[in-house]
N, C-alpha and C. Protein backbone atom coordinates (compact mmCIF):
# COMPACT_ATOMS: atom_id res chain seq x y z
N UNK A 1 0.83 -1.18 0.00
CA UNK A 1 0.00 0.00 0.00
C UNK A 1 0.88 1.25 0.00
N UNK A 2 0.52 2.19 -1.07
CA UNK A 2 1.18 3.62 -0.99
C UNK A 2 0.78 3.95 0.16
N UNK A 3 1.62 5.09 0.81
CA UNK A 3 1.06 5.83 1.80
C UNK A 3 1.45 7.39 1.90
N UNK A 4 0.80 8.15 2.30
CA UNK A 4 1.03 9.49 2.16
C UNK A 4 2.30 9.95 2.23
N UNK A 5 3.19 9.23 2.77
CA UNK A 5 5.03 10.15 3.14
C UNK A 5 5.11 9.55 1.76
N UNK A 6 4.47 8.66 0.55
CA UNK A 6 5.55 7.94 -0.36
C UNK A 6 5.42 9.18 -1.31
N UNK A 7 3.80 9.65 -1.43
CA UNK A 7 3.69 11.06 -2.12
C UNK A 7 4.17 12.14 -1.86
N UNK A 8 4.12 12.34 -0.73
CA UNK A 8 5.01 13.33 -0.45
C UNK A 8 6.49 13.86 -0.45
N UNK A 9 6.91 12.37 -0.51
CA UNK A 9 8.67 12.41 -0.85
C UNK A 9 8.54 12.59 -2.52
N UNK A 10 7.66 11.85 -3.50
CA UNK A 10 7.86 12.10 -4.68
C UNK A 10 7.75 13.24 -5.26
N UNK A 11 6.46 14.37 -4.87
CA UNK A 11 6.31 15.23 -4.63
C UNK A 11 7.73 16.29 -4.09
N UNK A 12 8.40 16.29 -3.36
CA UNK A 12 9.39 16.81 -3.35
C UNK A 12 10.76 16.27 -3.85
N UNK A 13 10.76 15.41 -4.48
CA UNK A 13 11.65 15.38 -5.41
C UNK A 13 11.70 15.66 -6.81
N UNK A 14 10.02 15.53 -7.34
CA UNK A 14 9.73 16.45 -8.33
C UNK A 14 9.65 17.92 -8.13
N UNK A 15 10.17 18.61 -7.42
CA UNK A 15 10.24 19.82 -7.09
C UNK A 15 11.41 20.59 -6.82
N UNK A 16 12.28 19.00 -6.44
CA UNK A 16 13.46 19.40 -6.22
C UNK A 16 14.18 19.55 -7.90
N UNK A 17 13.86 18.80 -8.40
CA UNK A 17 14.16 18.44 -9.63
C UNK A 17 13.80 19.65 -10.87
N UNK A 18 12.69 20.43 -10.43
CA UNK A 18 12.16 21.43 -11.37
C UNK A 18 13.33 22.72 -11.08
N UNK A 19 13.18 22.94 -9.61
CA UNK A 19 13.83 24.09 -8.91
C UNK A 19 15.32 24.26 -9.52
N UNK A 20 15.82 22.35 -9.47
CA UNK A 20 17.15 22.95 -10.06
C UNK A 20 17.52 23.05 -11.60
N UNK A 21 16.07 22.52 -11.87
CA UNK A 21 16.25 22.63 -13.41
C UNK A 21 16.13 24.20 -13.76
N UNK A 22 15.39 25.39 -12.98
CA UNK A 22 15.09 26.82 -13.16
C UNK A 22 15.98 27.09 -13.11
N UNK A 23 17.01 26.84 -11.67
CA UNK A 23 18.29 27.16 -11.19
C UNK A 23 19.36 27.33 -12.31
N UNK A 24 19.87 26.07 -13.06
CA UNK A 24 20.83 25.91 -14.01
C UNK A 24 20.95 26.06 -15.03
N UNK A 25 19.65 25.53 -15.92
CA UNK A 25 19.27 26.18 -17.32
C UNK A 25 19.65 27.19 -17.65
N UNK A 26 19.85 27.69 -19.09
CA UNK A 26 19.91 28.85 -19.72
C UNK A 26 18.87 29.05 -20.63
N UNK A 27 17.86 27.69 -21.50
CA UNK A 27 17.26 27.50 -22.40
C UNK A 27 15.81 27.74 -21.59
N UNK A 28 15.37 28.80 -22.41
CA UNK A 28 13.83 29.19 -21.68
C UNK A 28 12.86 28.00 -21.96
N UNK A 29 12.89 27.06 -23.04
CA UNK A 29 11.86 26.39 -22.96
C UNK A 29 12.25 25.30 -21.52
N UNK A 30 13.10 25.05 -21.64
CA UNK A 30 13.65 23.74 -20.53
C UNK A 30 13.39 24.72 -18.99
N UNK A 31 13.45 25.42 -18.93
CA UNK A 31 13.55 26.66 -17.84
C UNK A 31 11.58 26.24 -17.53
N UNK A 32 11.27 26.99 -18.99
CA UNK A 32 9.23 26.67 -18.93
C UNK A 32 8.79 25.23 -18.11
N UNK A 33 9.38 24.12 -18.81
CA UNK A 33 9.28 22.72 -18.40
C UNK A 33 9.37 22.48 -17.10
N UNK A 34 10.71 22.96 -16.75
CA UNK A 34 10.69 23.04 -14.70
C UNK A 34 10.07 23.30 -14.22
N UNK A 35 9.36 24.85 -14.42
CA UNK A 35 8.45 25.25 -13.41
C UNK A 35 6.63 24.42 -13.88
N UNK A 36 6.75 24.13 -14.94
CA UNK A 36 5.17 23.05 -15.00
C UNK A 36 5.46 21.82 -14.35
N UNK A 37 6.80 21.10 -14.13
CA UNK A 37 7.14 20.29 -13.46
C UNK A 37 7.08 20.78 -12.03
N UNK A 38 7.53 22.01 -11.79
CA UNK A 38 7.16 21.95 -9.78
C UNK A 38 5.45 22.44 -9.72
N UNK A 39 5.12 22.99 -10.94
CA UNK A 39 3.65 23.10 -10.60
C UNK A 39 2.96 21.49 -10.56
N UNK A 40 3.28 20.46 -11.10
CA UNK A 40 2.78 18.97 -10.67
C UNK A 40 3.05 18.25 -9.91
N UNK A 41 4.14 18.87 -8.96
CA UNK A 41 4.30 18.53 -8.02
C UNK A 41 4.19 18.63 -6.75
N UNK A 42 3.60 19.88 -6.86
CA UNK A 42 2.46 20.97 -5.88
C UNK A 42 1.09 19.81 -6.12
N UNK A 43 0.62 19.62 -7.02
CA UNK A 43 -0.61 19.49 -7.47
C UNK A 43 -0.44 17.82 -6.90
N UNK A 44 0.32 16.97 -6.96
CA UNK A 44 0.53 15.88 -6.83
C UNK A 44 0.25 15.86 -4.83
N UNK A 45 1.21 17.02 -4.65
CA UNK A 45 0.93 17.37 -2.87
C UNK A 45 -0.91 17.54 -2.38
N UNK A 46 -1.14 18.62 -3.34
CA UNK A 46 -2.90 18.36 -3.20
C UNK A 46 -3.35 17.22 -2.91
N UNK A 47 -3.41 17.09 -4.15
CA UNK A 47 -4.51 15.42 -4.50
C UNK A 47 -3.59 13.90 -3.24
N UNK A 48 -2.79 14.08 -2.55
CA UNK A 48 -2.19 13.16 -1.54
C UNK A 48 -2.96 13.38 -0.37
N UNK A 49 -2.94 14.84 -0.01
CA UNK A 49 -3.41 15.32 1.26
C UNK A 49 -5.01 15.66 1.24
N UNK A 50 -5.96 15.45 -0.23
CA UNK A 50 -6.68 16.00 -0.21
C UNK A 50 -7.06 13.95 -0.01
N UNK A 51 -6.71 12.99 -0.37
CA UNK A 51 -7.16 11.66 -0.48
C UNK A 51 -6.89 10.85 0.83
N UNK A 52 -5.71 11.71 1.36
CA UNK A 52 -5.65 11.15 3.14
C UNK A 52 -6.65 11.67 4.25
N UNK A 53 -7.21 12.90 3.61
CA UNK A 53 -7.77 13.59 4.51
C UNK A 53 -9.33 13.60 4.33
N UNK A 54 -9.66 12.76 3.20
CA UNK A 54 -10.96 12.40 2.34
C UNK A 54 -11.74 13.76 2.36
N UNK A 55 -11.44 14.34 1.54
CA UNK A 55 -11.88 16.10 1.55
C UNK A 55 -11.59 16.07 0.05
N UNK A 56 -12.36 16.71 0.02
CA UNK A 56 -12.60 17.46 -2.31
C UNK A 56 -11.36 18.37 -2.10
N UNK A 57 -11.28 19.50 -0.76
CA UNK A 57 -10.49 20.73 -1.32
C UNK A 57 -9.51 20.93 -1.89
N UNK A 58 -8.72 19.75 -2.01
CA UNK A 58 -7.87 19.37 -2.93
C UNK A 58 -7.66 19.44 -3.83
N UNK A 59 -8.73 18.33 -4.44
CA UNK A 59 -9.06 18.72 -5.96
C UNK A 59 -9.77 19.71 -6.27
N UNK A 60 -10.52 20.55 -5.62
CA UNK A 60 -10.48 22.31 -6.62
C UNK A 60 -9.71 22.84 -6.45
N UNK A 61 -8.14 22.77 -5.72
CA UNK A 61 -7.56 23.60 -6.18
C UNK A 61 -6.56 23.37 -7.27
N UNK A 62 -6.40 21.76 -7.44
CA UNK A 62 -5.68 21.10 -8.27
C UNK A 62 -6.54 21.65 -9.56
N UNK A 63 -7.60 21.48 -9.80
CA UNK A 63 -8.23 21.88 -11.02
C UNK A 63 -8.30 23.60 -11.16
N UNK A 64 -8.19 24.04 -10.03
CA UNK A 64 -7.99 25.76 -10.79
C UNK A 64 -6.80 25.81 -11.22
N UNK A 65 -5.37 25.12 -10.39
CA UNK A 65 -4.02 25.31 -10.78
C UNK A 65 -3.98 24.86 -12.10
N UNK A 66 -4.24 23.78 -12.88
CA UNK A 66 -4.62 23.34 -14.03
C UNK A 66 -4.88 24.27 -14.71
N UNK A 67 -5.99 25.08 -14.47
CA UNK A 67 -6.96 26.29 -15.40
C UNK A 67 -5.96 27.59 -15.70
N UNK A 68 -5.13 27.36 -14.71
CA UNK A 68 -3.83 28.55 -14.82
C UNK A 68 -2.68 28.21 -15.60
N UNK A 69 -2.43 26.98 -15.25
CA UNK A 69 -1.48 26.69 -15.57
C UNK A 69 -1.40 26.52 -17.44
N UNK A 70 -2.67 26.36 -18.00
CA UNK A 70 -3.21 26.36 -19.29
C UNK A 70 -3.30 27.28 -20.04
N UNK A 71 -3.89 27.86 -19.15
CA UNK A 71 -3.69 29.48 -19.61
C UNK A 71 -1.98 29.79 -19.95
N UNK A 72 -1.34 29.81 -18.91
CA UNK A 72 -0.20 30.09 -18.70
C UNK A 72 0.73 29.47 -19.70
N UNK A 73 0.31 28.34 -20.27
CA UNK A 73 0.97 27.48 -21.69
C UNK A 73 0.63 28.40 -22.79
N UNK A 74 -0.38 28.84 -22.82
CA UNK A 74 -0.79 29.43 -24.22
C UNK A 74 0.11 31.01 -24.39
N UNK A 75 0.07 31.49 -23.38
CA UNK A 75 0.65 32.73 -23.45
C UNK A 75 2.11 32.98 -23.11
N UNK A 76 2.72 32.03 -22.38
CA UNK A 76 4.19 31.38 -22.49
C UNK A 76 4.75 30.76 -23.52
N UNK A 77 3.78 30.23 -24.41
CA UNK A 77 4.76 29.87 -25.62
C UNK A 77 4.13 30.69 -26.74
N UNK A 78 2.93 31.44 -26.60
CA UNK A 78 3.22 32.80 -27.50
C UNK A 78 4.65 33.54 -27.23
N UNK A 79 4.58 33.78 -25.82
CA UNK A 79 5.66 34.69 -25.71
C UNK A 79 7.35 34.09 -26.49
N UNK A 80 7.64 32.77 -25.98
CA UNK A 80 8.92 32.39 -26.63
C UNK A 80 8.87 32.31 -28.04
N UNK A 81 7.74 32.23 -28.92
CA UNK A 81 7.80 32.06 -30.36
C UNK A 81 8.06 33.56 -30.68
N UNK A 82 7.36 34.55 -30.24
CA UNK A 82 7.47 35.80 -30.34
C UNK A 82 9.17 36.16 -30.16
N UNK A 83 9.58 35.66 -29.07
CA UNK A 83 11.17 36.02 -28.45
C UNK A 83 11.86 35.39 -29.57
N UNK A 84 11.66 34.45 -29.87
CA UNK A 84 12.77 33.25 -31.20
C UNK A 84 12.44 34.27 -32.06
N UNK A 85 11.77 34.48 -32.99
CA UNK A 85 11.36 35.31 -34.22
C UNK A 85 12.29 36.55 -34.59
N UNK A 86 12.39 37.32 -33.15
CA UNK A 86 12.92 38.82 -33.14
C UNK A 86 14.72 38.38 -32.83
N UNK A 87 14.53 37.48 -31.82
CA UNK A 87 15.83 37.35 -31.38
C UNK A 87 16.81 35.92 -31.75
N UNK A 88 15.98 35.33 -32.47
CA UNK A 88 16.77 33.71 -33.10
C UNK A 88 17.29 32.83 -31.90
N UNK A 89 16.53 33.24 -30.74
CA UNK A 89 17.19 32.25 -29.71
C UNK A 89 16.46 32.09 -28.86
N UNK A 90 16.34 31.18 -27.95
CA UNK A 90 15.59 30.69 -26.44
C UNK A 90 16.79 31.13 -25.51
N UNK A 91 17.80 31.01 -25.83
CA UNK A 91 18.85 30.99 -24.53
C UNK A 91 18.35 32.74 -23.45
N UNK A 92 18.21 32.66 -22.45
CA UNK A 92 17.89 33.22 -21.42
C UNK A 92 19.25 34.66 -21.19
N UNK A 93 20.30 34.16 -21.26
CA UNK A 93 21.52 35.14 -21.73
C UNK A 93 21.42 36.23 -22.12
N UNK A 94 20.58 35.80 -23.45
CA UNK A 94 20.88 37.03 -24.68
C UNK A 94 19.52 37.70 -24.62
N UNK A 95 18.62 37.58 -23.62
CA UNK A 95 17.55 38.23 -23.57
C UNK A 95 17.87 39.71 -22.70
N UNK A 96 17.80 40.97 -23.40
CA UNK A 96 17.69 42.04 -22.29
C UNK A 96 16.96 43.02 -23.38
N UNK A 97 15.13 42.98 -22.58
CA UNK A 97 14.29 43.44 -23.22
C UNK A 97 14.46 44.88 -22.84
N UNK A 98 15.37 45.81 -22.42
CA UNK A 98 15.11 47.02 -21.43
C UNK A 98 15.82 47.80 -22.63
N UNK A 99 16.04 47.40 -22.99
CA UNK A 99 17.13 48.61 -24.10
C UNK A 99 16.68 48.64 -25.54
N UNK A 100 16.38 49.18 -26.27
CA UNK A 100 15.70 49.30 -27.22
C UNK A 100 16.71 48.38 -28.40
């Protein structure tokens, strides 16, 4: 039988794993990927604590984070197609939008 510490350790190792993927990266899409990776691993923390604790509140917030996080795909990879186009690159480096 799973039990709640087994989610919860996976859960923070998928988080650990996103964090240092933000951390080290230079490539914005791989950079994007991390943080939807610690956002499922938040969400993975929900739905553990929301199924030990036999309570829904869990899952609505897992399903609004979802509703954001969707959102947040569509207009995050507008934005990098937009950034590649002008600037021929993802790398995080060569981005400095402040200067004309």
């Amino acid at each position: 039988m799973v039990t709640l510490n087994s989610y919860l350790v996976l859960g923070a190792v998928l988080f650990t794993i996103g964090a240092v993927g933000v951390f080290t990266q230079r490539n914005a899409l791989i950079i994007y990927m991390c943080i939807e990776l610690m956002l499922n691993a938040v969400n993975l923390t929900f739905i553990a604590f929301s199924r030990y604790l036999n309570s829904l509140d869990g899952h609505v917030f897992v399903f609004m984070i979802m509703a954001v996080a969707a959102a947040e795909a569509a207009v995050g990879l507008a934005i990098f197609i937009s950034l590649f186009r002008n600037k021929e690159t993802v790398n995080v480096d060569n981005f400095n939008l402040c200067k004309g």
